[in-house]
N, C-alpha and C. Protein backbone atom coordinates (compact mmCIF):
# COMPACT_ATOMS: atom_id res chain seq x y z
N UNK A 1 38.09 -25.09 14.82
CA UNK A 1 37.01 -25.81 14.20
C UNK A 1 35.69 -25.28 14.76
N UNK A 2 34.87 -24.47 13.72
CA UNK A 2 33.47 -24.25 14.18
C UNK A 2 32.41 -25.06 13.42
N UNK A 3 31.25 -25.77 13.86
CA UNK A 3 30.16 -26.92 13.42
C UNK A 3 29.15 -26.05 14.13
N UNK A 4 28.29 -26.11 13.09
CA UNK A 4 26.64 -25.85 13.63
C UNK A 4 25.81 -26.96 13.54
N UNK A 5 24.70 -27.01 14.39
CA UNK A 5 23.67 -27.70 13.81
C UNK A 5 22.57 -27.67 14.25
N UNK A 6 21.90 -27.61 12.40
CA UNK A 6 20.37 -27.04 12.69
C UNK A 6 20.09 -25.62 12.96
N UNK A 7 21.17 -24.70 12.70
CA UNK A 7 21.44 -23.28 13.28
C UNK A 7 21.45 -22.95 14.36
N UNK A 8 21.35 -22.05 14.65
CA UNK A 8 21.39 -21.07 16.27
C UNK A 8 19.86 -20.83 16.49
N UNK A 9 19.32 -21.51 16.25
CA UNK A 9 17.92 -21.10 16.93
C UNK A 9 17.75 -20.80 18.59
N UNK A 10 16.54 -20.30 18.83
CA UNK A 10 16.46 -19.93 20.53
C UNK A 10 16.95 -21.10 21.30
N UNK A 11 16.16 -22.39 20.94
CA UNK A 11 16.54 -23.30 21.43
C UNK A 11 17.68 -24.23 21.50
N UNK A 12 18.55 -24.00 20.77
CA UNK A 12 19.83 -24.76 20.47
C UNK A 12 20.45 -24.65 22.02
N UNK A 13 21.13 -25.27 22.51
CA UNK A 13 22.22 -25.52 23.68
C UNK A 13 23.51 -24.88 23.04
N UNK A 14 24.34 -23.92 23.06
CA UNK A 14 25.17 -23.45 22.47
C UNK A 14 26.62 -24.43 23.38
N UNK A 15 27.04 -25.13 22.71
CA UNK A 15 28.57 -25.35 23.53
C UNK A 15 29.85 -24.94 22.98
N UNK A 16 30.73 -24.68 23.91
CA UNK A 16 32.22 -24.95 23.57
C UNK A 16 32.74 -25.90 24.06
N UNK A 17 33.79 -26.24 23.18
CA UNK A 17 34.82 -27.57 23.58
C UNK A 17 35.66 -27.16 23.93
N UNK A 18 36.86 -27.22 24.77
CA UNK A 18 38.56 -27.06 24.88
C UNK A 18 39.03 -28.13 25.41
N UNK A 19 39.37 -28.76 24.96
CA UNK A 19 40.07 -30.11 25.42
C UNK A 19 41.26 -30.29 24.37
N UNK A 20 41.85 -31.05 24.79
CA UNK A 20 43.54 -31.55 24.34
C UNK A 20 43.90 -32.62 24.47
N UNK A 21 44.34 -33.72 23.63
CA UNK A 21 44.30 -33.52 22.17
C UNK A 21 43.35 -33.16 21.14
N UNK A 22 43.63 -32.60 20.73
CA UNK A 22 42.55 -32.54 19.09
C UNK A 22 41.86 -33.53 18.76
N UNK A 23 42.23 -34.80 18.61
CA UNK A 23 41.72 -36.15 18.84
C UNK A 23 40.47 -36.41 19.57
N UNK A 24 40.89 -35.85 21.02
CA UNK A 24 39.28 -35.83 21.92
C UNK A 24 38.33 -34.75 21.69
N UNK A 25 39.03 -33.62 20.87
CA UNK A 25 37.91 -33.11 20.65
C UNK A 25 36.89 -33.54 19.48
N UNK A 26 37.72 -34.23 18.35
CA UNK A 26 37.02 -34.54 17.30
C UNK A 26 35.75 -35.82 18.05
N UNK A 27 36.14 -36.21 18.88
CA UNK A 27 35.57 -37.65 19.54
C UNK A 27 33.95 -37.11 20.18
N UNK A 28 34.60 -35.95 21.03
CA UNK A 28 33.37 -35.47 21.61
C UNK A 28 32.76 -34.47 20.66
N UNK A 29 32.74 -34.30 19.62
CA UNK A 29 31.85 -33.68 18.39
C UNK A 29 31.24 -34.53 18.25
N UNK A 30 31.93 -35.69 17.55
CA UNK A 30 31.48 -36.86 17.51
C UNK A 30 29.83 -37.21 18.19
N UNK A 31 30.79 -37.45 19.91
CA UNK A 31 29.42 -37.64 20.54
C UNK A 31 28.28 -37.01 20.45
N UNK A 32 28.25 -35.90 20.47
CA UNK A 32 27.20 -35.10 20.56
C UNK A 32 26.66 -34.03 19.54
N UNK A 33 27.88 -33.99 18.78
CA UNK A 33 27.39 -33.29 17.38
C UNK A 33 26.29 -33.60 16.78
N UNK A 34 25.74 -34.38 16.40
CA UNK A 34 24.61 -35.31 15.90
C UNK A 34 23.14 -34.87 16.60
N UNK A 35 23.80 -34.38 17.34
CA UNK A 35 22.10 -34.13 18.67
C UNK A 35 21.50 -33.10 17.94
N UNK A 36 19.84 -33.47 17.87
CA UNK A 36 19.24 -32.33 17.55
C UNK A 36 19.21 -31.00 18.55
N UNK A 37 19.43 -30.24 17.94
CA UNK A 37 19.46 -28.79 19.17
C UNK A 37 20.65 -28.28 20.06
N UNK A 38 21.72 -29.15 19.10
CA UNK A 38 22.82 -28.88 19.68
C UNK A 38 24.02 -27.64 18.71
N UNK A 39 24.53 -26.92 19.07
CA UNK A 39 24.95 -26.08 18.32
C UNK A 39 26.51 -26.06 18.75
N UNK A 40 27.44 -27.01 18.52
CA UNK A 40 28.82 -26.63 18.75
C UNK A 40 29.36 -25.29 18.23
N UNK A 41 29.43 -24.42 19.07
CA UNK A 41 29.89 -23.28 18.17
C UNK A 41 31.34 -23.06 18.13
N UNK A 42 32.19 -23.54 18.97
CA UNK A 42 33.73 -23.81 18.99
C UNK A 42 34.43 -24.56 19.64
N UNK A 43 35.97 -24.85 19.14
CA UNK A 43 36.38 -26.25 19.70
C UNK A 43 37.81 -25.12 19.59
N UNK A 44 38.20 -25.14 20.88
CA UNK A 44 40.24 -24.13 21.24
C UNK A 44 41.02 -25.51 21.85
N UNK A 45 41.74 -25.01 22.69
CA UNK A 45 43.01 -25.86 22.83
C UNK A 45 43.92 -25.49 24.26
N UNK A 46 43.09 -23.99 24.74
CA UNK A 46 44.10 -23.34 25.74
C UNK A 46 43.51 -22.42 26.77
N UNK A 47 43.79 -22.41 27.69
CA UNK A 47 43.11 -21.66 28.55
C UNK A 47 43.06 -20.38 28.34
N UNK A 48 43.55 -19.43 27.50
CA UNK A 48 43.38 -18.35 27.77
C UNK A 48 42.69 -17.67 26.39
N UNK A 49 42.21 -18.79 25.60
CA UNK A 49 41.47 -18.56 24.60
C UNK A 49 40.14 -19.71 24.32
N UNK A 50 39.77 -20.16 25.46
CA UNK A 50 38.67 -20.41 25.98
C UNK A 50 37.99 -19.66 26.69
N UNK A 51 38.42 -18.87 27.79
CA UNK A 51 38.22 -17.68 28.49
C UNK A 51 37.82 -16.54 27.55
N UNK A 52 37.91 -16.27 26.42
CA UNK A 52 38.12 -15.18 25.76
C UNK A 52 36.74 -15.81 24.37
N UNK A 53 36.92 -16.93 24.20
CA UNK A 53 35.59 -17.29 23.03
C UNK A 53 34.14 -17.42 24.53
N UNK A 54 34.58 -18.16 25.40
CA UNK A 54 32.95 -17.97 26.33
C UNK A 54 32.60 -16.72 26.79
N UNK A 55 33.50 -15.65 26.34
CA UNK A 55 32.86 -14.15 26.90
C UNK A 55 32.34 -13.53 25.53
N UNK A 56 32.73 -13.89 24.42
CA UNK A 56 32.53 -13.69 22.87
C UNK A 56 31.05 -14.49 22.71
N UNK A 57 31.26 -15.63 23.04
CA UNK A 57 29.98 -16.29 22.54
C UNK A 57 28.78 -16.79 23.46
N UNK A 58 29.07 -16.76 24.48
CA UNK A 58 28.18 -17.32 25.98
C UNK A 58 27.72 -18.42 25.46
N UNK A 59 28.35 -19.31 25.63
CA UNK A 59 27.85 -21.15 25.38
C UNK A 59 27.21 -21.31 26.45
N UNK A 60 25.63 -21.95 26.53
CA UNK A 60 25.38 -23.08 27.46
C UNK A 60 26.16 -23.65 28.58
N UNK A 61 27.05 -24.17 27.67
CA UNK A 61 27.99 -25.35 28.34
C UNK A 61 29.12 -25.30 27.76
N UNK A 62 30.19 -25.44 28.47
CA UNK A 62 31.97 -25.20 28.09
C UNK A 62 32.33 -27.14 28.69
N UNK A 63 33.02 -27.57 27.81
CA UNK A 63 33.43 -28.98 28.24
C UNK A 63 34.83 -28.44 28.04
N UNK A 64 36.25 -29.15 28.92
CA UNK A 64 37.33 -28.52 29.11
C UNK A 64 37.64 -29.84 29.97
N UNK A 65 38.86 -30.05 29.49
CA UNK A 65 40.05 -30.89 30.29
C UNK A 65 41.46 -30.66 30.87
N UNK A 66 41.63 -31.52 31.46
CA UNK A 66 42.52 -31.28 32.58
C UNK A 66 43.91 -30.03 31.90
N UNK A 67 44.09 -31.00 30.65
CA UNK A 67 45.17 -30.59 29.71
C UNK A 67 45.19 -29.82 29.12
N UNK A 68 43.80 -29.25 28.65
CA UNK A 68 43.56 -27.72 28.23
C UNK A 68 43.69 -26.75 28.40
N UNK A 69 42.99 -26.58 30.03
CA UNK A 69 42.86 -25.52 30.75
C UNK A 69 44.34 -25.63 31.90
N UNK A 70 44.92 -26.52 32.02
CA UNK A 70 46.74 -26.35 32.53
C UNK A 70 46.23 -26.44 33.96
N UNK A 71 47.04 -26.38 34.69
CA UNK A 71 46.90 -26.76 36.12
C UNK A 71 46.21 -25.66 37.25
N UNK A 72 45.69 -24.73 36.62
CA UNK A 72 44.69 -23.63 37.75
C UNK A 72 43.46 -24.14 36.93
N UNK A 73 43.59 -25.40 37.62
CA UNK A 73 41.77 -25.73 36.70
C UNK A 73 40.44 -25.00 38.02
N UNK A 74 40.64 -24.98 38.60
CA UNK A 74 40.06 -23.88 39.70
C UNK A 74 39.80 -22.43 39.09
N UNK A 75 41.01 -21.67 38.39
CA UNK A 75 40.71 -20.20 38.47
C UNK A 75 40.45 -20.22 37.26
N UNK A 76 40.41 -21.36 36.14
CA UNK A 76 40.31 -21.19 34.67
C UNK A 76 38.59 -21.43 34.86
N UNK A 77 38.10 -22.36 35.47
CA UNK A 77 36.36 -22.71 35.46
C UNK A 77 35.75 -21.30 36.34
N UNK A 78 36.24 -21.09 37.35
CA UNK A 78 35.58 -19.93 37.62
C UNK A 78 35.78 -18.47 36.78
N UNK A 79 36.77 -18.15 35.87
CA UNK A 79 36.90 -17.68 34.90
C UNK A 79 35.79 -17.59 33.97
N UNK A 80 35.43 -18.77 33.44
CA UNK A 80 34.44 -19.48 32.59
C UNK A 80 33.68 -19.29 32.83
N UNK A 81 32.94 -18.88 34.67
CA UNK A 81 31.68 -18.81 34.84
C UNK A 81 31.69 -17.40 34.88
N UNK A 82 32.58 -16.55 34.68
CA UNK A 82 32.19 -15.14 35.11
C UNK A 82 32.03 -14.79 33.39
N UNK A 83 33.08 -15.26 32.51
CA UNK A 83 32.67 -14.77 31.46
C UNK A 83 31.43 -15.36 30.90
N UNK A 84 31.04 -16.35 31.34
CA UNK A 84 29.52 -17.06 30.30
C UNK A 84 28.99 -17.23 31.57
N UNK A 85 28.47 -16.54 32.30
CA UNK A 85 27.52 -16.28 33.62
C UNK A 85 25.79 -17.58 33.12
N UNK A 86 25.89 -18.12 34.19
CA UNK A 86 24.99 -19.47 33.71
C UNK A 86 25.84 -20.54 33.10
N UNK A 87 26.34 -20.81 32.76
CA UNK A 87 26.99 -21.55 32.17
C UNK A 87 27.69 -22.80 32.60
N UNK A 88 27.35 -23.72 32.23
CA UNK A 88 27.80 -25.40 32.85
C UNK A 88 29.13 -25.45 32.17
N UNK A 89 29.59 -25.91 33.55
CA UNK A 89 31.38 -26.57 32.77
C UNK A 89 31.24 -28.32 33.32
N UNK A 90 31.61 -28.77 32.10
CA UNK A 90 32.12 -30.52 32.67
C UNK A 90 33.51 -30.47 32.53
N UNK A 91 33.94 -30.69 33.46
CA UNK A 91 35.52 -31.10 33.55
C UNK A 91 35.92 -32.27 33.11
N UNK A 92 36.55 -33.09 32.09
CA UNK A 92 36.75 -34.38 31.86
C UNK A 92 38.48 -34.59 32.54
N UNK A 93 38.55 -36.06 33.05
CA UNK A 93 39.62 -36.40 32.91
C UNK A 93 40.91 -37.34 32.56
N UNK A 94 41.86 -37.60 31.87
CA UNK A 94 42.70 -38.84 31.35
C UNK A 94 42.27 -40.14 32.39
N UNK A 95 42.25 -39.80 33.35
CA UNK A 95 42.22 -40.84 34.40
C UNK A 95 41.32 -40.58 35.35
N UNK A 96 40.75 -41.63 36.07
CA UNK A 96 39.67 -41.48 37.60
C UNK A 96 40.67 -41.07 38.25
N UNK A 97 41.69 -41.83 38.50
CA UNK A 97 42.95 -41.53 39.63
C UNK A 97 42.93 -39.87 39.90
N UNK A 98 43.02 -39.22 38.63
CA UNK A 98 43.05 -37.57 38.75
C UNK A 98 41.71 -37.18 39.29
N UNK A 99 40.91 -37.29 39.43
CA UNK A 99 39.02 -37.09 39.87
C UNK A 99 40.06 -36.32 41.49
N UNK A 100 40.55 -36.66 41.96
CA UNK A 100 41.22 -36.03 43.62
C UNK A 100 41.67 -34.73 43.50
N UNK A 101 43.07 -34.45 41.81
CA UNK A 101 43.52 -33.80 42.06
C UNK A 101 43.48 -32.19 42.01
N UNK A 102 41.73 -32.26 41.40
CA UNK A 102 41.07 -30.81 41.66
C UNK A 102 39.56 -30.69 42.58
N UNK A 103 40.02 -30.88 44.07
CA UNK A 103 38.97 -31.17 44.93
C UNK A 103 38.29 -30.06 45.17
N UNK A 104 38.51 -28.94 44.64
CA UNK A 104 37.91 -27.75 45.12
C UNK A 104 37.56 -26.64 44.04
N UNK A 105 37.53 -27.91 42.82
CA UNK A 105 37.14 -27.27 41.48
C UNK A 105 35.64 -26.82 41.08
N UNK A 106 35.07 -26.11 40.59
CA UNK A 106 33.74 -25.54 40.97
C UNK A 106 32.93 -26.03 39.42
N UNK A 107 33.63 -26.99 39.05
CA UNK A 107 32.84 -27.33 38.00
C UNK A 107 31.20 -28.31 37.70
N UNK A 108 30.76 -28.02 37.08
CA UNK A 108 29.37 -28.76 37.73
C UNK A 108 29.69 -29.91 37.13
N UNK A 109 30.14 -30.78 36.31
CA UNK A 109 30.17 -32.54 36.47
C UNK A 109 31.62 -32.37 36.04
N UNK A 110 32.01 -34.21 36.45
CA UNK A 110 33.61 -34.03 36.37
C UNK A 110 33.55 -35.67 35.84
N UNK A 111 34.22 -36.00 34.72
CA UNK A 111 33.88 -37.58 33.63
C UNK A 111 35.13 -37.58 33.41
N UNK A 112 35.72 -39.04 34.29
CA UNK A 112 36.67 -39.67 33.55
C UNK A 112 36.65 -39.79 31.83
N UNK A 113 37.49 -39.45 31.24
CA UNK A 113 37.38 -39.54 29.83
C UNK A 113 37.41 -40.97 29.12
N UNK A 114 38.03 -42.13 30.08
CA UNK A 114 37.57 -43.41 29.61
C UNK A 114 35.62 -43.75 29.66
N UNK A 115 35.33 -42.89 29.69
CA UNK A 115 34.07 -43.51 30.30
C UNK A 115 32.96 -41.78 30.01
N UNK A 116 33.43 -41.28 28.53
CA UNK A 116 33.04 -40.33 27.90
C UNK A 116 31.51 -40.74 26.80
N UNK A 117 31.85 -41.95 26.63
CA UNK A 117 31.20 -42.80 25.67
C UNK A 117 30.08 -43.06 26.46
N UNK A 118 29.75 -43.61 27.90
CA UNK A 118 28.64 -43.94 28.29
C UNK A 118 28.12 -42.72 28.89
N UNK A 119 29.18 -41.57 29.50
CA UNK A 119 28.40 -40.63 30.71
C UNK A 119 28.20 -39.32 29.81
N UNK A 120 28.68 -38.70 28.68
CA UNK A 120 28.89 -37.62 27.78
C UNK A 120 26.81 -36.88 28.45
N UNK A 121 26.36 -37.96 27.39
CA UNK A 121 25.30 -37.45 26.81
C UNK A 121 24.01 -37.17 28.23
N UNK A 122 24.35 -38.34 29.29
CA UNK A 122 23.25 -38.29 30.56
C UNK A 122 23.83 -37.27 31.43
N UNK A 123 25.08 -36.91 31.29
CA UNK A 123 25.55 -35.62 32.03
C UNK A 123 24.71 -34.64 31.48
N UNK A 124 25.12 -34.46 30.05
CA UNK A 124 24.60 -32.86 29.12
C UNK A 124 23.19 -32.77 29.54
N UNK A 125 22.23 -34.05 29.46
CA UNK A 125 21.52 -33.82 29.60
C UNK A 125 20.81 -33.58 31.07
N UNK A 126 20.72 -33.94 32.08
CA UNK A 126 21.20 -33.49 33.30
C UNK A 126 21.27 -32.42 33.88
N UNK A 127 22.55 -31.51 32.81
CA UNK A 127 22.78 -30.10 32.91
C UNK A 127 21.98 -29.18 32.36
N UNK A 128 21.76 -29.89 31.81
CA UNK A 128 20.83 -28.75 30.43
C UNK A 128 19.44 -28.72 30.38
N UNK A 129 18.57 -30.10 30.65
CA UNK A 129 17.61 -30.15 30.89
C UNK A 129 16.59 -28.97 31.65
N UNK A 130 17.15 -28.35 32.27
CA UNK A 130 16.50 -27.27 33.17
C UNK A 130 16.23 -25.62 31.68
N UNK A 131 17.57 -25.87 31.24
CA UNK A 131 17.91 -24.21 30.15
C UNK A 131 16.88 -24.59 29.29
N UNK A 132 16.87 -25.76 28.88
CA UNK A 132 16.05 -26.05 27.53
C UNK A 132 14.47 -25.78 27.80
N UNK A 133 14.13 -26.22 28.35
CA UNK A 133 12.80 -26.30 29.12
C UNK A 133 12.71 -25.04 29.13
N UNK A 134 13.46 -24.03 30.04
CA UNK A 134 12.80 -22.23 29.92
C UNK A 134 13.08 -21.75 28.81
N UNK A 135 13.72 -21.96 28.06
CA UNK A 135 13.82 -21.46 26.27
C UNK A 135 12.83 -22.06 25.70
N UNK A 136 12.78 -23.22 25.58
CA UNK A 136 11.37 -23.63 24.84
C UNK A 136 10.03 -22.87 25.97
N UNK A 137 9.96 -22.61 26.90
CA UNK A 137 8.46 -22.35 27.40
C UNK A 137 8.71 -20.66 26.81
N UNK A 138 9.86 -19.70 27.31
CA UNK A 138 9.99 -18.52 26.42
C UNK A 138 9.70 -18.75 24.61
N UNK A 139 10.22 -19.25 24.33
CA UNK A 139 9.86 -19.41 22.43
C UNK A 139 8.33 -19.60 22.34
N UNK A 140 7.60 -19.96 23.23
CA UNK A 140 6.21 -20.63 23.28
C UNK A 140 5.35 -19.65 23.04
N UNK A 141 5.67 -18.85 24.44
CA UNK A 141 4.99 -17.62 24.99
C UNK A 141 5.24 -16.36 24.00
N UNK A 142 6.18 -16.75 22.70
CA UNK A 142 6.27 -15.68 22.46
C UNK A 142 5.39 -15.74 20.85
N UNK A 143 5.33 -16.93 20.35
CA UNK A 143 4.95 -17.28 19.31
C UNK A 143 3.28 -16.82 19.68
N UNK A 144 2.52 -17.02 20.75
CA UNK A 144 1.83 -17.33 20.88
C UNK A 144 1.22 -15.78 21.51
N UNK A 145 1.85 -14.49 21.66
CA UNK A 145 1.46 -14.05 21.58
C UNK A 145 0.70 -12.97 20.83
């Protein structure tokens, strides 16, 4: 499933999804699809073709769960950062209880998935707040010269 929105402009936040079930991914489109300046550019299912669309497309931000990316959630996010260099990963998970069982995971936020609905959007933004800001002051500087 690929969704745009508003196109690919400079400023868009480019993300990928990989999460599992299909279900949560439609959920977190959901959430955040709607955002102005947001550009979902793909939604996978597996670790080794998440790895392979963030070196294809360099998203912003890669969101990925426990169940997606399989149990080297460690070498699959640092994966992620070498192929989309800059690039924010949120780790979501089925349960808080699991929040322990990747203590040495290098992901920059980590959201119980019960609790996707309140933290989704103050995370993204959070993360992103910094990219957006130098793309819009670059788009500025350039219009303007």
């Amino acid at each position: 499933m690929e969704k745009q929105n508003g196109g690919f402009c400079g400023d868009s936040l480019r993300i990928l999804i990989a999460v599992k079930p299909e279900s949560l991914s439609r959920v977190i489109s959901y959430l955040i699809g709607n955002v102005s300046g947001i550009a979902i550019l793909s939604c996978v299912n597996d670790a080794r073709q998440v790895v392979r669309h963030a070196e294809r497309i360099l998203p912003h931000l890669i969101i990925v769960n426990d169940r997606a990316i399989g149990p080297d959630a460690p070498g699959t996010i640092e994966a992620l950062k070498n192929a989309s260099p800059g690039a924010k990963v949120v780790l979501t998970f089925w349960a808080a209880s699991q929040y322990s069982d990747f203590p040495h995971c290098n992901a920059d936020a980590r959201i119980d998935e019960a609790s996707l609905t309140k933290q989704l959007a103050p995370v993204l933004l959070k993360l992103c707040t910094p990219r957006r800001q130098v793309v819009s002051q670059e788009i500025n500087r350039q219009e303007y010269q």
